[in-house]
Protein backbone atom coordinates (compact mmCIF):
# COMPACT_ATOMS: atom_id res chain seq x y z
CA UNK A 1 0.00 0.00 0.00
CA UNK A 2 0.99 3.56 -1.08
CA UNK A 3 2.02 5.75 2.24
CA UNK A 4 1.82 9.14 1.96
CA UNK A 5 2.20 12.61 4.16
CA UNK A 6 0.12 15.83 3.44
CA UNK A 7 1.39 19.45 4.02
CA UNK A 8 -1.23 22.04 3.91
CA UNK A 9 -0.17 25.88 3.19
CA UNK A 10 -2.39 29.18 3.43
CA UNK A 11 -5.89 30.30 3.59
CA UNK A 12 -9.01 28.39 4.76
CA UNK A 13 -10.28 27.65 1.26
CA UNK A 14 -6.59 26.15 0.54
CA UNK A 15 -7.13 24.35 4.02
CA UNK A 16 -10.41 22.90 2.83
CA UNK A 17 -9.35 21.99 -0.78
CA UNK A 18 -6.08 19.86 1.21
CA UNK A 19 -8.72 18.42 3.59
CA UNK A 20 -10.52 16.68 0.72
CA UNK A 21 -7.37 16.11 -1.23
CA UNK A 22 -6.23 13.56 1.81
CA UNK A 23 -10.19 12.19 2.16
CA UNK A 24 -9.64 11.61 -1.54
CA UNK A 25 -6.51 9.65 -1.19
CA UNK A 26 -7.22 7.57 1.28
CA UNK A 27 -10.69 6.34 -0.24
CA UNK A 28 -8.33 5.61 -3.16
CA UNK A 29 -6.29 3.09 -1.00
CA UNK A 30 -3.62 5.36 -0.21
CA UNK A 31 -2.65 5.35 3.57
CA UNK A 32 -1.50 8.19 5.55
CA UNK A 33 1.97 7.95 7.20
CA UNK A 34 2.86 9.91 10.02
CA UNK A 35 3.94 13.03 10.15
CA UNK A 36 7.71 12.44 11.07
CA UNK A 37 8.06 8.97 9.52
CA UNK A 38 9.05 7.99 5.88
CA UNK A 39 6.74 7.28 3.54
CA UNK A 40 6.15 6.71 -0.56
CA UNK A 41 4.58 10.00 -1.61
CA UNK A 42 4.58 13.45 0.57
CA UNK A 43 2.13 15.70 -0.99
CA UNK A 44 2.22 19.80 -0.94
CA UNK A 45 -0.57 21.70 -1.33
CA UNK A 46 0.68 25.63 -1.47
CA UNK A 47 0.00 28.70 -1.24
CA UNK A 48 1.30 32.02 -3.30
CA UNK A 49 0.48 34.75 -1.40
CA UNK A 50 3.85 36.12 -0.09
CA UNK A 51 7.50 35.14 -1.14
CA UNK A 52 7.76 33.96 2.06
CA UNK A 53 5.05 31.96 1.45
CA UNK A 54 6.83 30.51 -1.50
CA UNK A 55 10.20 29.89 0.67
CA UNK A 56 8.33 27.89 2.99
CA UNK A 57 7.47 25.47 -0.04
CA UNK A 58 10.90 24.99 -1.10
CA UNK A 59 12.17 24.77 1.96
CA UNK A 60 9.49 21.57 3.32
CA UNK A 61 10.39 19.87 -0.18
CA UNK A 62 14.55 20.52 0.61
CA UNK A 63 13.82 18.56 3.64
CA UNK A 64 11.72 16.07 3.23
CA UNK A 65 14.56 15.15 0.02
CA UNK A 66 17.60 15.06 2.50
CA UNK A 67 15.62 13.39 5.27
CA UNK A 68 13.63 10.44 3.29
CA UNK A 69 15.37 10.74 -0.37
CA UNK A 70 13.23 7.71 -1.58
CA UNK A 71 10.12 10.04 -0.75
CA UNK A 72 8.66 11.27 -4.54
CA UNK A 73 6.66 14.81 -3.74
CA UNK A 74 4.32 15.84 -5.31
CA UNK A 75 3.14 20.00 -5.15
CA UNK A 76 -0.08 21.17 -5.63
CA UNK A 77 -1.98 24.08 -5.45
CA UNK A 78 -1.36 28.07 -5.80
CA UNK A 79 2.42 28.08 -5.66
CA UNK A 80 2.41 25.28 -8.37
CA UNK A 81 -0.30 27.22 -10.98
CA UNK A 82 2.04 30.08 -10.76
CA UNK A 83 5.73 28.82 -11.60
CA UNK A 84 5.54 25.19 -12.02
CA UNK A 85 8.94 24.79 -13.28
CA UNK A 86 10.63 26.55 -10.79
CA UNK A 87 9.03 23.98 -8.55
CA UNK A 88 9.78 21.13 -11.04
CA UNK A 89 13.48 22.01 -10.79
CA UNK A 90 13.96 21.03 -7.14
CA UNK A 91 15.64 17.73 -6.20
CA UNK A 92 13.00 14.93 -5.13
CA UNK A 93 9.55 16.56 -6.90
CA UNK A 94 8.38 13.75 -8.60
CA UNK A 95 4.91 15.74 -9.97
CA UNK A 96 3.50 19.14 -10.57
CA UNK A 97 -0.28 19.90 -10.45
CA UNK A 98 -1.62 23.05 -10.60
CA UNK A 99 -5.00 24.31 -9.51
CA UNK A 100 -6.19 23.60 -12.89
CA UNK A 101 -6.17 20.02 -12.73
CA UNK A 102 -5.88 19.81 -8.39
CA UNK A 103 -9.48 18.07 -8.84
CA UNK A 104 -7.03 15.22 -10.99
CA UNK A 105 -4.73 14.72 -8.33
CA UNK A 106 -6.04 11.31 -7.21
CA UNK A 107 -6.41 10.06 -10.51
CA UNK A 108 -2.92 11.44 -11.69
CA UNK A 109 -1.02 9.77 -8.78
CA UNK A 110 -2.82 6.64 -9.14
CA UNK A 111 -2.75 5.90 -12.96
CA UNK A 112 0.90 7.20 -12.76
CA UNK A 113 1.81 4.63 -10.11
CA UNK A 114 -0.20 1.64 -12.01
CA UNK A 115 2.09 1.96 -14.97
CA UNK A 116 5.00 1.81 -12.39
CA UNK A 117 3.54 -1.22 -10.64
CA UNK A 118 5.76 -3.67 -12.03
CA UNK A 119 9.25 -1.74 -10.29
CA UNK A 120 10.55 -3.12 -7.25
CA UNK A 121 10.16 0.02 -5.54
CA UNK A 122 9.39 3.54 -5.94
CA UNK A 123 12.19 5.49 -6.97
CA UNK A 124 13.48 8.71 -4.74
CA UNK A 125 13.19 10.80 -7.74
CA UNK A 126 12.51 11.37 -11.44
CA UNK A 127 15.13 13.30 -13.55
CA UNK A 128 12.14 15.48 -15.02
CA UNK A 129 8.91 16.01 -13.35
CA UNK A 130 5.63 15.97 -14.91
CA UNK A 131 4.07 18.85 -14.88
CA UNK A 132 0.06 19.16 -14.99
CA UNK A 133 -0.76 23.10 -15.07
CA UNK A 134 -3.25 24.85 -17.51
CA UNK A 135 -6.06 27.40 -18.08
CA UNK A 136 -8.11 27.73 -14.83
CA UNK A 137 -11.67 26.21 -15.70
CA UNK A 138 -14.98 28.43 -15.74
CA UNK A 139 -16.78 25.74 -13.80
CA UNK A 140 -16.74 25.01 -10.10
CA UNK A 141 -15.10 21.60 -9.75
CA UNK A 142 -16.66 19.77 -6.58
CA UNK A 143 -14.62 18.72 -3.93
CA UNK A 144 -16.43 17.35 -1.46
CA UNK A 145 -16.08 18.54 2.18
CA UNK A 146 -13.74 16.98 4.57
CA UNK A 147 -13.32 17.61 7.79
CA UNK A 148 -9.77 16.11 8.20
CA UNK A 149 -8.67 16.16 11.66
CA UNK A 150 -10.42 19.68 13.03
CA UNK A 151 -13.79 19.90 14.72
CA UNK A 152 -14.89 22.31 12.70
CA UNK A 153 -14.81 21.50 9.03
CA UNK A 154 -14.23 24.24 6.75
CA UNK A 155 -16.69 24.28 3.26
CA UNK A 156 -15.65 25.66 0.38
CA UNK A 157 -18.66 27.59 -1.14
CA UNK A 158 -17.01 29.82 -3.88
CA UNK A 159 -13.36 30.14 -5.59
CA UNK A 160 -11.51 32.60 -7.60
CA UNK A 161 -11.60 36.43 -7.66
CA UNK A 162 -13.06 39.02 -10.14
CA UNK A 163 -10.86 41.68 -8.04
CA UNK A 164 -8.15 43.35 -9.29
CA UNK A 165 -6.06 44.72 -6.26
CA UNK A 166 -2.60 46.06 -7.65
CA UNK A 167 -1.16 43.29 -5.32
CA UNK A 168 -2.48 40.09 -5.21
CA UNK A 169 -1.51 37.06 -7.77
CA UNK A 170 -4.52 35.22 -6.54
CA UNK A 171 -7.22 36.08 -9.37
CA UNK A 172 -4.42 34.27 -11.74
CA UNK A 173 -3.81 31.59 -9.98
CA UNK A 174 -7.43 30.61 -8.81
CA UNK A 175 -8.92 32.08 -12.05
CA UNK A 176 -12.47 33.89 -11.64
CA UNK A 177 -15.35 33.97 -9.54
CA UNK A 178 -17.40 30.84 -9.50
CA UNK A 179 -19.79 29.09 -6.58
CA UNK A 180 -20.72 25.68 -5.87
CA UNK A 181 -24.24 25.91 -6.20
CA UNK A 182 -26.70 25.57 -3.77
CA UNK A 183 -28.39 22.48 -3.48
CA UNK A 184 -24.57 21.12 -3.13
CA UNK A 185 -24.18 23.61 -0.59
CA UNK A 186 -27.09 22.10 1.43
CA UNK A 187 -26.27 18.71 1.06
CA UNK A 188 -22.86 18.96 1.94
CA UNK A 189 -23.85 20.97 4.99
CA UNK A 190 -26.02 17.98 5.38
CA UNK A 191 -23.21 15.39 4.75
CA UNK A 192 -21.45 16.84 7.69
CA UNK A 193 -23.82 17.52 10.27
CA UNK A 194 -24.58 13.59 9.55
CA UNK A 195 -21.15 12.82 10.94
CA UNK A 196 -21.29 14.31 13.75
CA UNK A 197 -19.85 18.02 13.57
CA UNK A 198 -21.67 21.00 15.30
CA UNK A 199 -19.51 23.59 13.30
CA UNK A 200 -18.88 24.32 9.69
CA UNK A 201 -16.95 27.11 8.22
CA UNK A 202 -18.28 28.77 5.20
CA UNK A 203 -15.27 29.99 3.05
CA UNK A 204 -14.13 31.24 -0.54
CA UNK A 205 -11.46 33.19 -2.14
CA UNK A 206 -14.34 35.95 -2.19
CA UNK A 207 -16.80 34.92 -0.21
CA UNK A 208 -19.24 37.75 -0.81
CA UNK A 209 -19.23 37.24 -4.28
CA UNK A 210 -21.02 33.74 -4.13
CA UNK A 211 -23.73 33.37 -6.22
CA UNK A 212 -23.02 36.48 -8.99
CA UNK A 213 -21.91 33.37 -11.83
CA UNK A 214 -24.85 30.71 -11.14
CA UNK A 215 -28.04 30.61 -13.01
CA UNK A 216 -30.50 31.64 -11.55
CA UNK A 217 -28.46 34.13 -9.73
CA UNK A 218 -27.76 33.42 -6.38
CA UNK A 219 -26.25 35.59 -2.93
CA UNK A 220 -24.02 34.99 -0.24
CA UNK A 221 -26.65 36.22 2.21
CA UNK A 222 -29.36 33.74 0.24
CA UNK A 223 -27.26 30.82 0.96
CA UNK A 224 -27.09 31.74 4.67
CA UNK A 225 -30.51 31.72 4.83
CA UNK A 226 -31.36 28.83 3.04
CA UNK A 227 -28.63 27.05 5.07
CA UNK A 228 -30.50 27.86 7.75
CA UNK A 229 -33.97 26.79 6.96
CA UNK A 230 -32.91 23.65 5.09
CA UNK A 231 -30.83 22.20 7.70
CA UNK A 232 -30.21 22.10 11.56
CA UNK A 233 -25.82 22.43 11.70
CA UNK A 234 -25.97 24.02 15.35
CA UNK A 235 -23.60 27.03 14.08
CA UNK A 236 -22.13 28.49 10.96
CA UNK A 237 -19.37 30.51 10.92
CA UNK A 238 -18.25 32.99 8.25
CA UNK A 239 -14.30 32.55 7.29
CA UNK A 240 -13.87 36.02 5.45
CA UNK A 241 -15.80 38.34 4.23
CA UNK A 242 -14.88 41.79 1.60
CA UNK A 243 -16.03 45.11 3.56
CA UNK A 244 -17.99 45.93 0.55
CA UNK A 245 -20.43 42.67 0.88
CA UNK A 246 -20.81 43.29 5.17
CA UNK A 247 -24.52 44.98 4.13
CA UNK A 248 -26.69 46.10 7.46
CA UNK A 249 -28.75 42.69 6.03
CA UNK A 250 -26.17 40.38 6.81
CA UNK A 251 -25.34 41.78 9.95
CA UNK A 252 -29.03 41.95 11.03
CA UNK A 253 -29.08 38.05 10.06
CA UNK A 254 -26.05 37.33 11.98
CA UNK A 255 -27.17 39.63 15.02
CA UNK A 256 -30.65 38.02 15.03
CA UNK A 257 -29.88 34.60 14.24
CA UNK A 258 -28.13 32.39 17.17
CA UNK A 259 -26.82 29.43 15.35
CA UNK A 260 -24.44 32.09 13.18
CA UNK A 261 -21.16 32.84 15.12
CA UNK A 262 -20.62 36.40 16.33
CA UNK A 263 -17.33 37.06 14.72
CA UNK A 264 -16.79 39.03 11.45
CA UNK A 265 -13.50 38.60 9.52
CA UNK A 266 -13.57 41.89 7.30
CA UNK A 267 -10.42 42.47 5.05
CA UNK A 268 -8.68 46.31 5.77
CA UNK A 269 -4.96 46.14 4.20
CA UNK A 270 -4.66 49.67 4.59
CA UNK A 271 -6.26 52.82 7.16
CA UNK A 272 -4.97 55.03 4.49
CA UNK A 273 -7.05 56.31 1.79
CA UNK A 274 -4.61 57.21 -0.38
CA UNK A 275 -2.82 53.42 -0.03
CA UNK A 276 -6.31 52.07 -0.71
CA UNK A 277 -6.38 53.64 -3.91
CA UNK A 278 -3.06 52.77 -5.03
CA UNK A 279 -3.69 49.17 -3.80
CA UNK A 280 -7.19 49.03 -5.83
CA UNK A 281 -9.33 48.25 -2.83
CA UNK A 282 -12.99 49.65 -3.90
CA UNK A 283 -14.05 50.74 -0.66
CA UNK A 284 -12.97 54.36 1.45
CA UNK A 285 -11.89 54.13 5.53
CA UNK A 286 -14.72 56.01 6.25
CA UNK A 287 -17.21 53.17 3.85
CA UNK A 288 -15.00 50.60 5.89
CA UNK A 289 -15.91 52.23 9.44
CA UNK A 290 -19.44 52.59 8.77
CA UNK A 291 -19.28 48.76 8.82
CA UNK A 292 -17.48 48.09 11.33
CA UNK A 293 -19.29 50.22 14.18
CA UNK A 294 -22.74 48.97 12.63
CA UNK A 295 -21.46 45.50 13.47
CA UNK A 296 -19.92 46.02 17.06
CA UNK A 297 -23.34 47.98 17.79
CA UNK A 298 -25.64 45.53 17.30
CA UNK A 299 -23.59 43.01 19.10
CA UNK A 300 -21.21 44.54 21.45
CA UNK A 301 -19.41 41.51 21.99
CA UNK A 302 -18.46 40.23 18.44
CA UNK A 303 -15.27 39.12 17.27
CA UNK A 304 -14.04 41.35 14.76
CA UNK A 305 -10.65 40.58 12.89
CA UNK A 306 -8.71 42.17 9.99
CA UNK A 307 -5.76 41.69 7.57
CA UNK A 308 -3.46 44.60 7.63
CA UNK A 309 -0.75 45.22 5.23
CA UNK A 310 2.06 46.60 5.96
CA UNK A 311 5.14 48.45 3.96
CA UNK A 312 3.43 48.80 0.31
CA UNK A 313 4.99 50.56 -2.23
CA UNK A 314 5.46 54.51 -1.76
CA UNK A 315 3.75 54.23 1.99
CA UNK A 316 5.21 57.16 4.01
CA UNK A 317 5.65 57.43 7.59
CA UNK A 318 2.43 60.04 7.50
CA UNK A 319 0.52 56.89 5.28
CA UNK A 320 1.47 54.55 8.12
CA UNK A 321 0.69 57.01 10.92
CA UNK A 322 -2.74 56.99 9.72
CA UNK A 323 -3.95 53.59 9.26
CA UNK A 324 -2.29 53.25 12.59
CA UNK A 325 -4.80 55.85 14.16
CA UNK A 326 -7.86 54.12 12.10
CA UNK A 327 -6.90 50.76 13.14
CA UNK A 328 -7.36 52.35 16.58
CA UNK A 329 -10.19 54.09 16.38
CA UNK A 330 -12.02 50.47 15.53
CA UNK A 331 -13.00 48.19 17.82
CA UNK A 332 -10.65 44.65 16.48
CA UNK A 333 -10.22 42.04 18.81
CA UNK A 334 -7.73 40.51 16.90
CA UNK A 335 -5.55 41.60 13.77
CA UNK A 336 -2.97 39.52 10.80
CA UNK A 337 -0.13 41.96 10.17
CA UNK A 338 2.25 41.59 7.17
CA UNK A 339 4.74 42.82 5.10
CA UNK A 340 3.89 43.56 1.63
CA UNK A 341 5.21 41.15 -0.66
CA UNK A 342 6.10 41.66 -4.43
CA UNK A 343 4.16 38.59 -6.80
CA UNK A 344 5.55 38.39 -10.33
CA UNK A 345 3.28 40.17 -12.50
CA UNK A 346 0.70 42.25 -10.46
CA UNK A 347 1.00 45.60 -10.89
CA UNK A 348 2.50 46.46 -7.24
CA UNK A 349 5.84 44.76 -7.80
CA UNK A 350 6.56 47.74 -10.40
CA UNK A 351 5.31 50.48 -8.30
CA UNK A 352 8.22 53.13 -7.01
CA UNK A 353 8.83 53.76 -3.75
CA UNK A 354 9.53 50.44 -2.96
CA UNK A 355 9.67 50.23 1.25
CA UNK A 356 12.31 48.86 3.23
CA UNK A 357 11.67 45.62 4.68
CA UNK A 358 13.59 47.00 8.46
CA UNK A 359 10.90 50.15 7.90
CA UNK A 360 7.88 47.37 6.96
CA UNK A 361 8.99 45.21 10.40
CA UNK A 362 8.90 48.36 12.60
CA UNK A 363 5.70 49.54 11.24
CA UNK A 364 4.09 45.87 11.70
CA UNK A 365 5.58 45.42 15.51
CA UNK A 366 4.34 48.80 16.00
CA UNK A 367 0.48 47.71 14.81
CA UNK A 368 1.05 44.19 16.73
CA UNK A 369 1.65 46.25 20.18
CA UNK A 370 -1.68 48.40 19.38
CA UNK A 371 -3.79 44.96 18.49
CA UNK A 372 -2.29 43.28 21.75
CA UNK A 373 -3.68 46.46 24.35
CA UNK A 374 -7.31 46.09 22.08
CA UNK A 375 -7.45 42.53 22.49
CA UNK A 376 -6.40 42.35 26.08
CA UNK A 377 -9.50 44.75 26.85
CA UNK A 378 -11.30 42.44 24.71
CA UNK A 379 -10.53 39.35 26.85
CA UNK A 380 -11.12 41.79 30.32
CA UNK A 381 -14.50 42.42 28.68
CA UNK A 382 -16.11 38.80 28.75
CA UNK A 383 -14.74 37.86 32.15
CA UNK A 384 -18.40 36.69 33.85
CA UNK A 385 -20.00 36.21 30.82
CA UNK A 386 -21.23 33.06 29.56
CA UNK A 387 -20.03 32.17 26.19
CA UNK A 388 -21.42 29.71 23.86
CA UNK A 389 -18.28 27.49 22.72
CA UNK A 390 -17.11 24.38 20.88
CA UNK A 391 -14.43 22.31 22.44
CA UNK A 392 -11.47 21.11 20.43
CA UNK A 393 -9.73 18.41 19.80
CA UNK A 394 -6.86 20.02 21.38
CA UNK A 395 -6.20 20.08 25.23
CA UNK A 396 -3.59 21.83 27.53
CA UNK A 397 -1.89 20.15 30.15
CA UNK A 398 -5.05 21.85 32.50
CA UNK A 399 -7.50 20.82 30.63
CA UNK A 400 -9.57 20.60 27.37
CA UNK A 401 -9.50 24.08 25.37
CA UNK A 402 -13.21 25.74 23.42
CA UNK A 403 -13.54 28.01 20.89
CA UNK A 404 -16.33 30.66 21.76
CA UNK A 405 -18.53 31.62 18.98
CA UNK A 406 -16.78 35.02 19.27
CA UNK A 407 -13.57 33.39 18.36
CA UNK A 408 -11.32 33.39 21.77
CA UNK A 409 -10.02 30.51 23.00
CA UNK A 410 -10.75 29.46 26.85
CA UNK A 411 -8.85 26.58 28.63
CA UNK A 412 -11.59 25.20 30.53
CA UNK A 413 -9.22 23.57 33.21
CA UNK A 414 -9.98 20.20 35.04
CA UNK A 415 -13.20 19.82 33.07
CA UNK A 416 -14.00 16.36 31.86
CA UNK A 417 -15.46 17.58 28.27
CA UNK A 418 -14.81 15.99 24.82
CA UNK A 419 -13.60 17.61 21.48
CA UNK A 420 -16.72 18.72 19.43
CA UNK A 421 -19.38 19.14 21.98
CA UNK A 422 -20.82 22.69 22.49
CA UNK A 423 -21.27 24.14 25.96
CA UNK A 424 -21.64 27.48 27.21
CA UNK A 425 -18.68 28.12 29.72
CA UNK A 426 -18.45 30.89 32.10
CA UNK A 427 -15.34 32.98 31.86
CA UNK A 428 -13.53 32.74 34.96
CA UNK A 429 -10.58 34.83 34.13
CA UNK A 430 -7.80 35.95 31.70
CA UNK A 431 -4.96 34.08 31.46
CA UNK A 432 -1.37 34.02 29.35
CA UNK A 433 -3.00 32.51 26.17
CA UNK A 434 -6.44 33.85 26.60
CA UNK A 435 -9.10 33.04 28.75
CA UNK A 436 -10.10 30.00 31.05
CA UNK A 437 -13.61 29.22 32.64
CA UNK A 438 -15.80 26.56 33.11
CA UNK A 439 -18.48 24.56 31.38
CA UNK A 440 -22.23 25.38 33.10
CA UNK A 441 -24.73 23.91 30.35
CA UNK A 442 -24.07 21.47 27.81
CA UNK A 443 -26.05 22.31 24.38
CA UNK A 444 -28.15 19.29 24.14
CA UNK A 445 -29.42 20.57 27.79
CA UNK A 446 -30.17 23.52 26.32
CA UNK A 447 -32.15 22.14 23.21
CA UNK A 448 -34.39 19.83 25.64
């Protein structure tokens, strides 16, 4: 039997696509190795949203040649749509498959390792990899949901990006906007509620655009709904969603409607009008605050989260000064800081005024500090309360560890509680990695 390892890289949807991927394998008759052990096949699925990003890649695939040199890779995903042969060049990659044919991968492997049935072994490598990387396809290619190993599975409703910011290589590397439509949408929320999970994750490359390609035309705030009335999941939560498509009807849904998580993932980059427009974000600060404040108003207790960029092209100290003071003004519990990075062929990597990376790191400790004092209030705020949560399958040396539906993690130490039940836990206290408290009411209790 064919042992393999899986490496997953970047965003939730990439998460979700590498969850299936192994689900895939393993109904194929692959079996999974562990982590740290040798195996046949180790297989990459990437992301290509920073050069760092990119190092990371060929840096896993360096080691996993020098430490098991029998091990063929294969690399998958973003990183492999956008320079397959650079990938194809490094020692040990036995196979190339970009996003266009990462629906394939399964059938690839296995028709590639029938032909090669009749070897006495695998060999460690091939002198030229094949490569499998074309035109990104119109159409929506089902993968079904997996949950993998996490509690909460993350679903994969939409892909692609109709977007243009001056920055980001993902539109060409995950082609345009298209949605799984949403009968498949229900049954897969179905699927997994069957097995046992209590959380999904609704997530796309741009979530808010779901629906805009299917016929008849769809919304992102229909399929919430309809999710809703067409199944019982116990909560949803939204992975990520454009500041343009947070509309007072979605957060009235979310406000009014308890089985949706109270936490809001809302894209910034900038706090800077004038960076917005250079970056091709189609929204204003001022569009972006309006938001923000509508959401923490009608629930005072959300989780609200941002991505911040730091360092872009011609960004002054004044520039940076600014988006500080917005990001300040707003009430984030939590923030991802970091550094611009130049992608081949977007229109950023030409711009002048390049920044220095020492300036970029200062300005990004600087907004980490800020995010720390707003989400240590944050955590001071729900001491007392009672917070509906999901326990992981993750515990601390104290105990088992939740995830509240406003997205903080509490240690709930010396309980006696299994991964992937949902309880409401008291918050006792803050503590170094958050909060801790203690389980009162188990949710089946609570549906009685």
């Amino acid at each position: 039997m064919t042992t393999f390892r899986m490496f997953n890289f970047g965003c939730r949807a990439s998460q979700a696509d590498g969850a299936t991927l192994k689900a895939q394998l393993m109904a194929a008759g692959f079996m999974e190795a562990a982590r740290d052990s040798r195996s046949d096949l180790a297989i990459l699925n990437t992301c290509t949203v920073t050069a760092a990003a990119d190092a990371e890649v060929r840096q896993v695939v360096r080691r996993i040649h020098r430490e098991d040199p029998d091990c063929r890779v294969l690399v998958t995903g973003c990183y492999a749509q956008r320079a397959p042969e650079e990938i194809a060049a490094l020692d040990g990659v036995a196979w190339v498959i970009g996003n266009s044919h990462k629906h394939a991968v399964v059938e690839i492997l296995s028709r590639d390792l029938a032909s090669a049935a009749d070897a006495p072994a695998l060999p460690a490598q091939k002198s030229e990899a094949r490569v499998w990387v074309g035109a990104i396809s119109p159409e929506f290619h089902f993968l079904p949901a997996s949950a993998d190993d996490r509690t909460r599975p993350t679903l994969k409703v939409q892909d692609g990006c109709n977007a243009r910011c001056s920055f980001c290589v993902i539109p060409s590397v995950r082609g345009r906007s298209r949605s799984l439509p949403l009968h498949e949408v229900v049954a897969q929320v179905r699927s997994l509620q069957e097995k046992g999970y209590r959380e999904i994750v609704l997530s796309g490359i741009n979530l808010g655009s779901y629906g805009a390609d299917l016929q008849p035309r769809s919304a992102f705030l229909g399929l919430l709904e309809t999710v809703l009335s067409q199944t019982s999941i116990p909560r949803i939560r939204i992975s990520s969603i454009e500041p343009m498509d947070v509309k007072p009807e979605l957060i009235r849904l979310v406000a009014s409607e308890p089985r949706l998580a109270d936490h809001f993932h809302v894209p910034l980059q900038s706090g800077c009008d004038r960076i917005l427009r250079q970056m091709n974000r189609r929204y204003w600060t001022s569009h972006y605050a309006e938001r923000i404040l509508a959401i923490r108003e009608r629930m005072p207790h959300c989780g609200i989260g941002a991505d911040v960029m730091v360092g872009f092209p011609g960004e002054t100290d004044h520039d940076h000064r600014a988006s500080a003071q917005f990001i300040d003004s707003l009430p984030f519990t939590y923030l991802h800081i970091f550094p611009f990075s130049a992608r081949p062929s977007t229109p950023a990597a030409e711009f002048p005024g390049q920044v220095n990376g020492r300036i970029a790191h200062e300005r990004g400790a600087e907004l980490r500090r800020l995010i720390s004092r707003k989400h240590r209030q944050f955590l001071e705020a729900q001491v007392g309360r009672l917070l509906p949560a999901l326990t992981l399958n993750e515990a601390r040396p104290e105990g088992p560890v939740a995830l509240s539906s406003n997205y903080l993690k509490v240690a709930l130490p010396g309980a006696d509680v299994p991964g992937n039940q949902l309880v409401d836990v008291r918050v006792r206290r803050v503590c170094a990695d958050g909060l801790a408290g203690r389980p009162e009411v188990r949710y089946h209790q609570l549906q009685a």
